[in-house]
Protein backbone atom coordinates (compact mmCIF):
# COMPACT_ATOMS: atom_id res chain seq x y z
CA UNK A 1 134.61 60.95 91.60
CA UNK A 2 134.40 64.66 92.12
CA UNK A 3 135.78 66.66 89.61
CA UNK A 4 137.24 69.91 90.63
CA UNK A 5 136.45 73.20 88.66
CA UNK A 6 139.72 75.52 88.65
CA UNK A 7 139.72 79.02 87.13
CA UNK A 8 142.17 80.71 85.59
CA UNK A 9 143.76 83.73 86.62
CA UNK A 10 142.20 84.95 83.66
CA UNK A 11 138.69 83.90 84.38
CA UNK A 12 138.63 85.60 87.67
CA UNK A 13 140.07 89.30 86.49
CA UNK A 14 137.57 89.28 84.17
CA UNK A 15 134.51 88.33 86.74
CA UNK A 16 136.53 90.87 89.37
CA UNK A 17 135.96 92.98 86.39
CA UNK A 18 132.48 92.64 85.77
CA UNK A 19 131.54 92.73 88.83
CA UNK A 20 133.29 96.49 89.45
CA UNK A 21 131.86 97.55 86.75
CA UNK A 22 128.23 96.64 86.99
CA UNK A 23 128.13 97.52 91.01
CA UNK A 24 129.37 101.10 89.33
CA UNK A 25 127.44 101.74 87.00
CA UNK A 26 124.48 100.79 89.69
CA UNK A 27 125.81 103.32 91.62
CA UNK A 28 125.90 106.12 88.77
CA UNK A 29 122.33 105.00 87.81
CA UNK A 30 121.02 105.87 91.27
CA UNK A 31 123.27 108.90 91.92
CA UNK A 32 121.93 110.73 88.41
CA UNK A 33 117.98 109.61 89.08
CA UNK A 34 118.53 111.51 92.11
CA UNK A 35 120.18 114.42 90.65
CA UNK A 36 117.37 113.94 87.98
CA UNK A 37 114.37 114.01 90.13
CA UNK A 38 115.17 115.63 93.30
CA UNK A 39 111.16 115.65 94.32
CA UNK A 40 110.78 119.34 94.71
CA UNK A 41 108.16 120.98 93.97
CA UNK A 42 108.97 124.00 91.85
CA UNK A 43 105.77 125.75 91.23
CA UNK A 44 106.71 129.33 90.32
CA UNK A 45 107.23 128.08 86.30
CA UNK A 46 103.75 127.10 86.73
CA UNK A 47 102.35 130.54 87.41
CA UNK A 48 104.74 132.61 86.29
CA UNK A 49 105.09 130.98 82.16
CA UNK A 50 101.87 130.68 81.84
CA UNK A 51 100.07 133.67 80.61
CA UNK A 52 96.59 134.60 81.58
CA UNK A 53 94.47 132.84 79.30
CA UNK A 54 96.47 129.59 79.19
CA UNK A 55 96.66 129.35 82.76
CA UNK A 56 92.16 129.57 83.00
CA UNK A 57 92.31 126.90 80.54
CA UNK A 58 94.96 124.38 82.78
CA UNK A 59 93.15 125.57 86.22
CA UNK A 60 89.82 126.78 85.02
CA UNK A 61 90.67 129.93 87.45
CA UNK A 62 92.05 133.10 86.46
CA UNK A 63 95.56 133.92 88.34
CA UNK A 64 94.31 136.70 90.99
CA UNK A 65 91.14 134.34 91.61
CA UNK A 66 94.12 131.48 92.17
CA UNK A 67 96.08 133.97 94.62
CA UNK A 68 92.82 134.96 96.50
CA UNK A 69 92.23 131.55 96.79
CA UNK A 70 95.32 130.67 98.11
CA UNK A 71 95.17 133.78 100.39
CA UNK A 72 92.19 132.61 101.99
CA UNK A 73 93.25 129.00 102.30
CA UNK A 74 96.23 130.31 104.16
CA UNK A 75 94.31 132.38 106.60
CA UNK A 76 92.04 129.38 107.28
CA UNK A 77 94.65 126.58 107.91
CA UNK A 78 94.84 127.38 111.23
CA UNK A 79 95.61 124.37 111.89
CA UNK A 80 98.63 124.10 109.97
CA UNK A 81 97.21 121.01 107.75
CA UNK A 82 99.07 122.26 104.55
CA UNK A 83 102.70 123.40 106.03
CA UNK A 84 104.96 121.42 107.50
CA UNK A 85 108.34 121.57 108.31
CA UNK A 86 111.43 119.85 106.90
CA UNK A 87 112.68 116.84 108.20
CA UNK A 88 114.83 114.99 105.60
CA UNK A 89 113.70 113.30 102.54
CA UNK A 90 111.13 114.78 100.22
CA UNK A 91 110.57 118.79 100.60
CA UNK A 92 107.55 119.61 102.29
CA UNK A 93 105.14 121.08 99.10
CA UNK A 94 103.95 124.78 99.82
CA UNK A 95 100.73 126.19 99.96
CA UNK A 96 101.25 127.40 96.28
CA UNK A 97 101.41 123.61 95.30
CA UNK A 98 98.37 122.44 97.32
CA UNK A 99 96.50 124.79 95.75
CA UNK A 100 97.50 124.14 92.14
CA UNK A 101 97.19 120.24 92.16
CA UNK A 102 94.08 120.20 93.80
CA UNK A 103 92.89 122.81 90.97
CA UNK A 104 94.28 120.44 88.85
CA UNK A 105 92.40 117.13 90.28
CA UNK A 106 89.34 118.78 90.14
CA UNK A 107 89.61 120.05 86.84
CA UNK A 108 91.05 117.61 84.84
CA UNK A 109 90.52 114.18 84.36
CA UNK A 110 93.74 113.04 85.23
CA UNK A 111 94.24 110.16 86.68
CA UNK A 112 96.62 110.26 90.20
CA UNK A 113 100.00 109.24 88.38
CA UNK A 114 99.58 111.39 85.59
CA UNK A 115 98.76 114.48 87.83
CA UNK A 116 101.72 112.96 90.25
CA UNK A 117 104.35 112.65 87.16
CA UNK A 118 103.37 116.51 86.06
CA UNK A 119 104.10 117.57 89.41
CA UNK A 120 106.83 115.81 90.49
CA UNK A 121 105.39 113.42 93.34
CA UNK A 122 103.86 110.51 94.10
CA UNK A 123 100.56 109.70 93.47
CA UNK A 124 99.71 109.16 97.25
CA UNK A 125 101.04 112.73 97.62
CA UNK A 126 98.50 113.86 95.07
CA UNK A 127 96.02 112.65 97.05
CA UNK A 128 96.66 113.58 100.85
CA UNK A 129 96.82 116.99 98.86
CA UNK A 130 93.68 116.86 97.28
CA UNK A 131 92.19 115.05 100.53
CA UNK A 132 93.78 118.00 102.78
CA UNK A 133 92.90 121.04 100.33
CA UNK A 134 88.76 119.71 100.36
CA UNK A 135 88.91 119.80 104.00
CA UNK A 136 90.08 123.29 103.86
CA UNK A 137 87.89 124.10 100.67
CA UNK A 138 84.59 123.04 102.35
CA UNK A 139 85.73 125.59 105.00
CA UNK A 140 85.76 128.40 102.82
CA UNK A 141 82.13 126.62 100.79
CA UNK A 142 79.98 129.89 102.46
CA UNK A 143 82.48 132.47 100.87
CA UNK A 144 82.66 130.79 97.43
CA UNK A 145 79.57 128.99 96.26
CA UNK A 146 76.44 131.14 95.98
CA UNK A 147 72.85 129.41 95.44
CA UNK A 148 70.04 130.62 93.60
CA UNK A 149 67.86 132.07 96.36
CA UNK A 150 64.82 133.18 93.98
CA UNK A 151 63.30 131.61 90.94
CA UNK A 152 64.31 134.44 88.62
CA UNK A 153 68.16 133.55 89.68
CA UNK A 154 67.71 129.87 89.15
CA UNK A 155 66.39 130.80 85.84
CA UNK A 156 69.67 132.70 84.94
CA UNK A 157 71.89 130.38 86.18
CA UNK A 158 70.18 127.95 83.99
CA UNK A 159 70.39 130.00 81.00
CA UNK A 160 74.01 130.82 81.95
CA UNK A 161 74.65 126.88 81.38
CA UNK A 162 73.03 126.69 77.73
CA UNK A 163 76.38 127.42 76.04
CA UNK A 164 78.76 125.11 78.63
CA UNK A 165 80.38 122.36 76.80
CA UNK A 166 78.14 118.80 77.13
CA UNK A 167 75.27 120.57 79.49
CA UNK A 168 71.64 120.10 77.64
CA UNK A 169 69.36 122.25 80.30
């Protein structure tokens, strides 16, 4: 009728075995992805190796216009939008690191996980920081963006454009 299944002593070990083994090795697998990506945001090597002209071409801002922009995005946040305290889990990112993947968003076109994967977060991080750093931006718009209040200046702004990559004025 029924047939019963017996293992050998054998058999088990090497399941017991297995078993240990694999649940290990799990264990090591998450323990060094942590170790590996501890989700901080380390942005000094992003200023700091970079020289001058390399860093214009990756941020399309010169480094003092990039630290008088982040000046003046600190004053502003009164608020306290971009710092926040820590509480466990991932580090809080600094105002150095708003600053530098929003200037990355906006001047690349990177998609959310790329720009996430070169900075170490997620992509829904990327974009609470580029959401938080326009709110802040528009704040500053009167300080930064100039129009052409004459015809003569709307002329040399026009002119200025002639030699910009993929413009036809």
């Amino acid at each position: 009728m029924g047939e019963e299944i017996f293992f050998s002593d054998e058999d088990v070990t090497l399941v017991n075995f297995f078993f240990k083994t694999t649940i290990c090795n799990y264990f090591l697998m998450i323990m060094n992805y942590r170790l590996m990506n501890p989700k901080l945001l380390n942005v000094e090597p992003w200023i700091n190796n970079y020289n001058t002209i390399q860093f214009f071409h990756l941020f399309r801002m010169k480094k003092e216009s990039f630290c008088k922009l982040m000046e003046d995005v600190a004053r502003i946040d009164n608020n306290k939008i971009l710092s926040r305290r820590y509480h466990g889990g991932h580090h809080p990112i600094d105002i150095k690191g708003h600053v530098l993947i929003f200037l990355w968003y906006m001047a690349t076109q990177d998609t959310l996980l790329s720009i996430g994967t070169r900075f170490n977060v997620s992509p829904t991080t990327v974009m609470n920081v580029v959401n938080k750093m326009l709110y802040l931006v528009i704040k500053l718009k009167t300080r930064y963006i100039r129009f052409p209040q004459c015809e003569q200046e709307l002329i040399d702004v026009s002119h200025g454009f002639k030699n910009y990559p993929g413009m036809y004025v």
